[in-house]
Protein backbone atom coordinates (compact mmCIF):
# COMPACT_ATOMS: atom_id res chain seq x y z
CA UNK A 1 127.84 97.64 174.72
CA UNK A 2 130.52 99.39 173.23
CA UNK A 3 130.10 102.29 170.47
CA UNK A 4 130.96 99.74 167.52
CA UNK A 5 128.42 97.22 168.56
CA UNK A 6 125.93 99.36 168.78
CA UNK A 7 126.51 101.03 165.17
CA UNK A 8 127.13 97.06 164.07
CA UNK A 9 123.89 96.61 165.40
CA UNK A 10 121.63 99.03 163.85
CA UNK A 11 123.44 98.61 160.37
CA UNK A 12 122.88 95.19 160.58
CA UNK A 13 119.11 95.53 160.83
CA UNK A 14 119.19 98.31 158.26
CA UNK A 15 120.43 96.23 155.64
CA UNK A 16 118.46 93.09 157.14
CA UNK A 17 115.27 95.30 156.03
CA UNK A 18 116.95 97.07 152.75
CA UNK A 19 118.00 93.22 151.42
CA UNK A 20 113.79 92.56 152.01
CA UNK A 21 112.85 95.62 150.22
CA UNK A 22 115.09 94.77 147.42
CA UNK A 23 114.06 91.38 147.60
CA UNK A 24 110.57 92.45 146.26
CA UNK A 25 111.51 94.69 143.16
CA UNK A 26 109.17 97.12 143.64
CA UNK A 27 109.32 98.65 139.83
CA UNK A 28 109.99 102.00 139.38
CA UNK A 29 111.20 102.64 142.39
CA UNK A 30 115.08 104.53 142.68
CA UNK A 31 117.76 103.36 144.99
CA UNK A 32 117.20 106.10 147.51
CA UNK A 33 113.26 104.92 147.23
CA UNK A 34 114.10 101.60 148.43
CA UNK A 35 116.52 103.00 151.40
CA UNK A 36 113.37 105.36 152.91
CA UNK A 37 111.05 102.20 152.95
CA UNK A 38 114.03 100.28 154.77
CA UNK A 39 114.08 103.17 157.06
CA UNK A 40 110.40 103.29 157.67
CA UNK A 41 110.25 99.20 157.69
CA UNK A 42 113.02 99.96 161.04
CA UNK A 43 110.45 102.29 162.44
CA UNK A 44 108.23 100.29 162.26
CA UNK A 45 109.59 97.53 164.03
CA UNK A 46 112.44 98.76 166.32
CA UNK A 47 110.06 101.40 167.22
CA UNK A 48 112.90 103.77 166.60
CA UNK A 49 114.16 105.73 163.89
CA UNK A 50 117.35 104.59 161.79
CA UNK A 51 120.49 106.95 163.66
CA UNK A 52 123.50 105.24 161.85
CA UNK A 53 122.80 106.34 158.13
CA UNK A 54 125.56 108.19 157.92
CA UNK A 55 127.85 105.35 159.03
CA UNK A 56 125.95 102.91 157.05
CA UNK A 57 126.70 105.03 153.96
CA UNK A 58 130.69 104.78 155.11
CA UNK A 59 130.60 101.22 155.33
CA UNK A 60 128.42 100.11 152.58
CA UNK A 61 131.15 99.84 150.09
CA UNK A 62 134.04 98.99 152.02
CA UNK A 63 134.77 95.25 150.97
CA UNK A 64 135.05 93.56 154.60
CA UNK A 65 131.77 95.23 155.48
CA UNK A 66 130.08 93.59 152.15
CA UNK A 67 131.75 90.49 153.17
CA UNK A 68 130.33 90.59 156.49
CA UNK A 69 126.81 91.13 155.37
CA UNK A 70 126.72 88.25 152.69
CA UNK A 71 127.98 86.16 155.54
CA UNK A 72 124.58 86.87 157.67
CA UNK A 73 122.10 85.30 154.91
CA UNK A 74 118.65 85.86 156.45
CA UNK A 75 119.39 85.56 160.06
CA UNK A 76 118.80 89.17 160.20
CA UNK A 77 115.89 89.64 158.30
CA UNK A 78 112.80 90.69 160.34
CA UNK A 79 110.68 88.13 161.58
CA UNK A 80 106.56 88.42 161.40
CA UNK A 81 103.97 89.08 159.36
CA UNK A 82 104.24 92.99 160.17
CA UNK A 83 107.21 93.44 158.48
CA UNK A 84 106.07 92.09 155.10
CA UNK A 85 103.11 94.26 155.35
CA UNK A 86 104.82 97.25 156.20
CA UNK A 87 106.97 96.97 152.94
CA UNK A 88 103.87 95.94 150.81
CA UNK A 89 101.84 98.85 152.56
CA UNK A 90 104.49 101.66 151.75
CA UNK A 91 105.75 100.00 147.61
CA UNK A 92 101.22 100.25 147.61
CA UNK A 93 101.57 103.81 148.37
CA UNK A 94 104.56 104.63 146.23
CA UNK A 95 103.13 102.98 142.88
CA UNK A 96 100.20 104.93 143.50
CA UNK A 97 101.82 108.39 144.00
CA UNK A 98 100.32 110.82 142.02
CA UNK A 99 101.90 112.33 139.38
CA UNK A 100 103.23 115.76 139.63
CA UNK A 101 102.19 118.61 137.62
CA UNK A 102 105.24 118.89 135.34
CA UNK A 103 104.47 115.18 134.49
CA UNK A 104 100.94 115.34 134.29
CA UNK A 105 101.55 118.41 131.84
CA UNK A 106 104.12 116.24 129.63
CA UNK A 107 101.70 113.53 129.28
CA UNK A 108 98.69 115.70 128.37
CA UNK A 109 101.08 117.50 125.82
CA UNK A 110 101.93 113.66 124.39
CA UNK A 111 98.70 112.74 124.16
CA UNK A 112 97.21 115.62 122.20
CA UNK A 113 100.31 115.51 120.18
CA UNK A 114 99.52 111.72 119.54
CA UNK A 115 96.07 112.87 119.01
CA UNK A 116 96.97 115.67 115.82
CA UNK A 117 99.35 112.74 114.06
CA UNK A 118 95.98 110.35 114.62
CA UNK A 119 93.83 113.05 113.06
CA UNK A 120 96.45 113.93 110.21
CA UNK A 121 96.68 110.19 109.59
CA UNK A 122 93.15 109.73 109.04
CA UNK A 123 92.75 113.18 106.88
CA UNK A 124 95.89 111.74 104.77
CA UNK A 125 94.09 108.34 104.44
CA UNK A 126 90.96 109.98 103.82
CA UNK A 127 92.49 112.15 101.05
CA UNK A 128 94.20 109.13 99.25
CA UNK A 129 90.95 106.85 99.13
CA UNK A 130 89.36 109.80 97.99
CA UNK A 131 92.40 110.90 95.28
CA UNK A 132 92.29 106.90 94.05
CA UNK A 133 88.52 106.66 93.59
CA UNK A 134 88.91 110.28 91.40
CA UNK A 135 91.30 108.53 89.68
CA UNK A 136 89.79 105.12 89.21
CA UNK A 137 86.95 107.32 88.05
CA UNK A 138 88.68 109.93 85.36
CA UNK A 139 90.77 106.34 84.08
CA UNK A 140 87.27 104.46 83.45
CA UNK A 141 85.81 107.68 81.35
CA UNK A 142 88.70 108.20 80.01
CA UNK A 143 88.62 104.32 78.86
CA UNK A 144 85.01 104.42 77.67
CA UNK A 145 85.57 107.89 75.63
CA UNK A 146 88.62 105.57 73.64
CA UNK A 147 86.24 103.11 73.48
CA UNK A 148 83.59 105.07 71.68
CA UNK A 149 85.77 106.63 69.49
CA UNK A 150 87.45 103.21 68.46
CA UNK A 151 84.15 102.60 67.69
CA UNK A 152 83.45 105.56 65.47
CA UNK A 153 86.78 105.42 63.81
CA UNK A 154 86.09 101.11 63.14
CA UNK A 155 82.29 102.47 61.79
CA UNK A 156 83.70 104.96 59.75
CA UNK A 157 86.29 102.69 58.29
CA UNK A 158 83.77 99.92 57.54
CA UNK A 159 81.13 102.64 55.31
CA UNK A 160 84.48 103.55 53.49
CA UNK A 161 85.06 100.44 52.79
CA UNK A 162 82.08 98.82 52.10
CA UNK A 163 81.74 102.29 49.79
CA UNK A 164 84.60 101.30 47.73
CA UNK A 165 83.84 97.97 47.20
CA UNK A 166 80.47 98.94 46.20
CA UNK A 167 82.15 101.65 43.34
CA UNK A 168 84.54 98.72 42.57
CA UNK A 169 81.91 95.90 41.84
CA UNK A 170 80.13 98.70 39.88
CA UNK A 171 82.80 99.33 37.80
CA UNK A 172 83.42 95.93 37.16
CA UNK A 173 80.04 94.59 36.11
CA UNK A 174 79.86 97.97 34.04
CA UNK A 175 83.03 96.69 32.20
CA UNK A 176 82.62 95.95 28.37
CA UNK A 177 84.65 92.68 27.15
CA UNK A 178 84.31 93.01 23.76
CA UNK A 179 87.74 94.33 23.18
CA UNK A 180 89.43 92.02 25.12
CA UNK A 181 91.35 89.02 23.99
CA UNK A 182 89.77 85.64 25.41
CA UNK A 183 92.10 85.38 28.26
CA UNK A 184 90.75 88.53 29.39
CA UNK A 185 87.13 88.17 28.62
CA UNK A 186 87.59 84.50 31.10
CA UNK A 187 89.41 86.70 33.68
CA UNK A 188 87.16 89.56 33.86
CA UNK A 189 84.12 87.46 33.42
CA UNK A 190 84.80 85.29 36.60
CA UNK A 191 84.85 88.49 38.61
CA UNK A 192 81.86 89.76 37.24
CA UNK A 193 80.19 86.11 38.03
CA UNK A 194 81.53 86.07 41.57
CA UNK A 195 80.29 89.60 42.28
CA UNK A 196 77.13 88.68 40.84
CA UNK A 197 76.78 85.75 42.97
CA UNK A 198 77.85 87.65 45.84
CA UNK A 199 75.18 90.51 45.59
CA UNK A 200 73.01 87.33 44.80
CA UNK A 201 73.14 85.67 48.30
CA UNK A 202 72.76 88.88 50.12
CA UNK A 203 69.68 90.18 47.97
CA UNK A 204 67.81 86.60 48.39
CA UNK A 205 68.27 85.57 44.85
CA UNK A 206 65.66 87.77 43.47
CA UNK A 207 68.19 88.44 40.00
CA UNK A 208 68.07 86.38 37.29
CA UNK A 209 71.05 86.73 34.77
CA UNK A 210 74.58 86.87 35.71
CA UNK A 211 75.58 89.23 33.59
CA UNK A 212 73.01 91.92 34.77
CA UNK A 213 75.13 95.38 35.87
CA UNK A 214 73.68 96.74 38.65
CA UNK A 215 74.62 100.86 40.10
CA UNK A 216 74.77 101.94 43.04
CA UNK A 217 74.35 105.78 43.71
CA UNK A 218 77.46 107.31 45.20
């Protein structure tokens, strides 16, 4: 076998078992990840280790050489159970790396910093429920103190007023009509009658004559 088969060969295989390890996605995992579990899937089942990388890497983007490998399909895939389970075994083994420090480190750093905005959050939250039920609060005194003084002002209007009518009735029933001309006397006398009957239905009818003046201390 000349030099060229032989490199045709092993690149042939290599890319038989790089086309299977792409075929799975394995996520996360980088170009050059997917090339060392090719390599270790060729161990594995040439028994030998992959020689022709370096002319691999010369051919792989030369345009007859692409052509040539979409033309072999999956005759050259490897055959078996073995090799599926060799690529399962080592994508297993390279999700499950473990992190290294610098990353562990980043994440810790996220999470605690994720942590303070949590915490701030809920102090913020806890400060506005707290700001809107002192508010709710100062609003509903401040609401029942206009409300009581509403409610002074309206009492203190109604004993004014209730005082002036009183003076008013007083002065009228107190009012001589003697001097008057008759229009007068009729005017003045109907007031006097309708106070009268007034102080009448409140006082349960106990007065007699219409024309009875009544005071009222002021």
């Amino acid at each position: 076998m000349n030099r060229w088969s032989s490199i045709q060969k092993c690149t042939n295989k290599f890319c038989a078992f790089l086309a299977q390890v792409e075929s799975l996605h394995p996520s996360g995992a980088t170009e050059q990840d997917k090339i060392e579990k090719a390599k270790i899937m060729y161990k594995e089942i040439e028994k030998s280790n992959f020689t022709m990388e370096h002319c691999w890497c010369l051919l792989r983007h030369q345009q007859k050489w692409q052509q040539h490998i979409s033309t072999l399909g999956t005759r050259r895939r490897p055959q078996g159970e073995a090799a599926l389970d060799t690529v399962e075994e080592n994508i297993e083994v390279f999700a499950e790396r473990p992190l290294g420090k610098k990353t562990e480190k980043e994440m810790e750093r996220k999470r605690k910093s994720m942590e303070g905005k949590e915490s701030e959050i809920s102090i913020s939250l806890a400060k506005m429920t707290e700001d809107r039920a002192t508010t709710m609060e100062e609003r509903r005194n401040a609401q029942l103190k206009a409300d009581e003084k509403s409610e002074k002002i309206f009492e203190l209007k109604k004993k004014k007023f209730e005082l002036e009518k009183k003076k008013f009735e007083s002065k009228m029933m107190m009012l001589d009509l003697r001097g008057m001309n008759a229009m007068q006397q009729e005017y003045f006398h109907n007031i006097q009658v309708a106070i009268f009957e007034n102080s009448k239905s409140h006082s349960g009818g106990r007065s007699n004559s219409p024309l009875t003046p009544y005071y009222v201390d002021i």
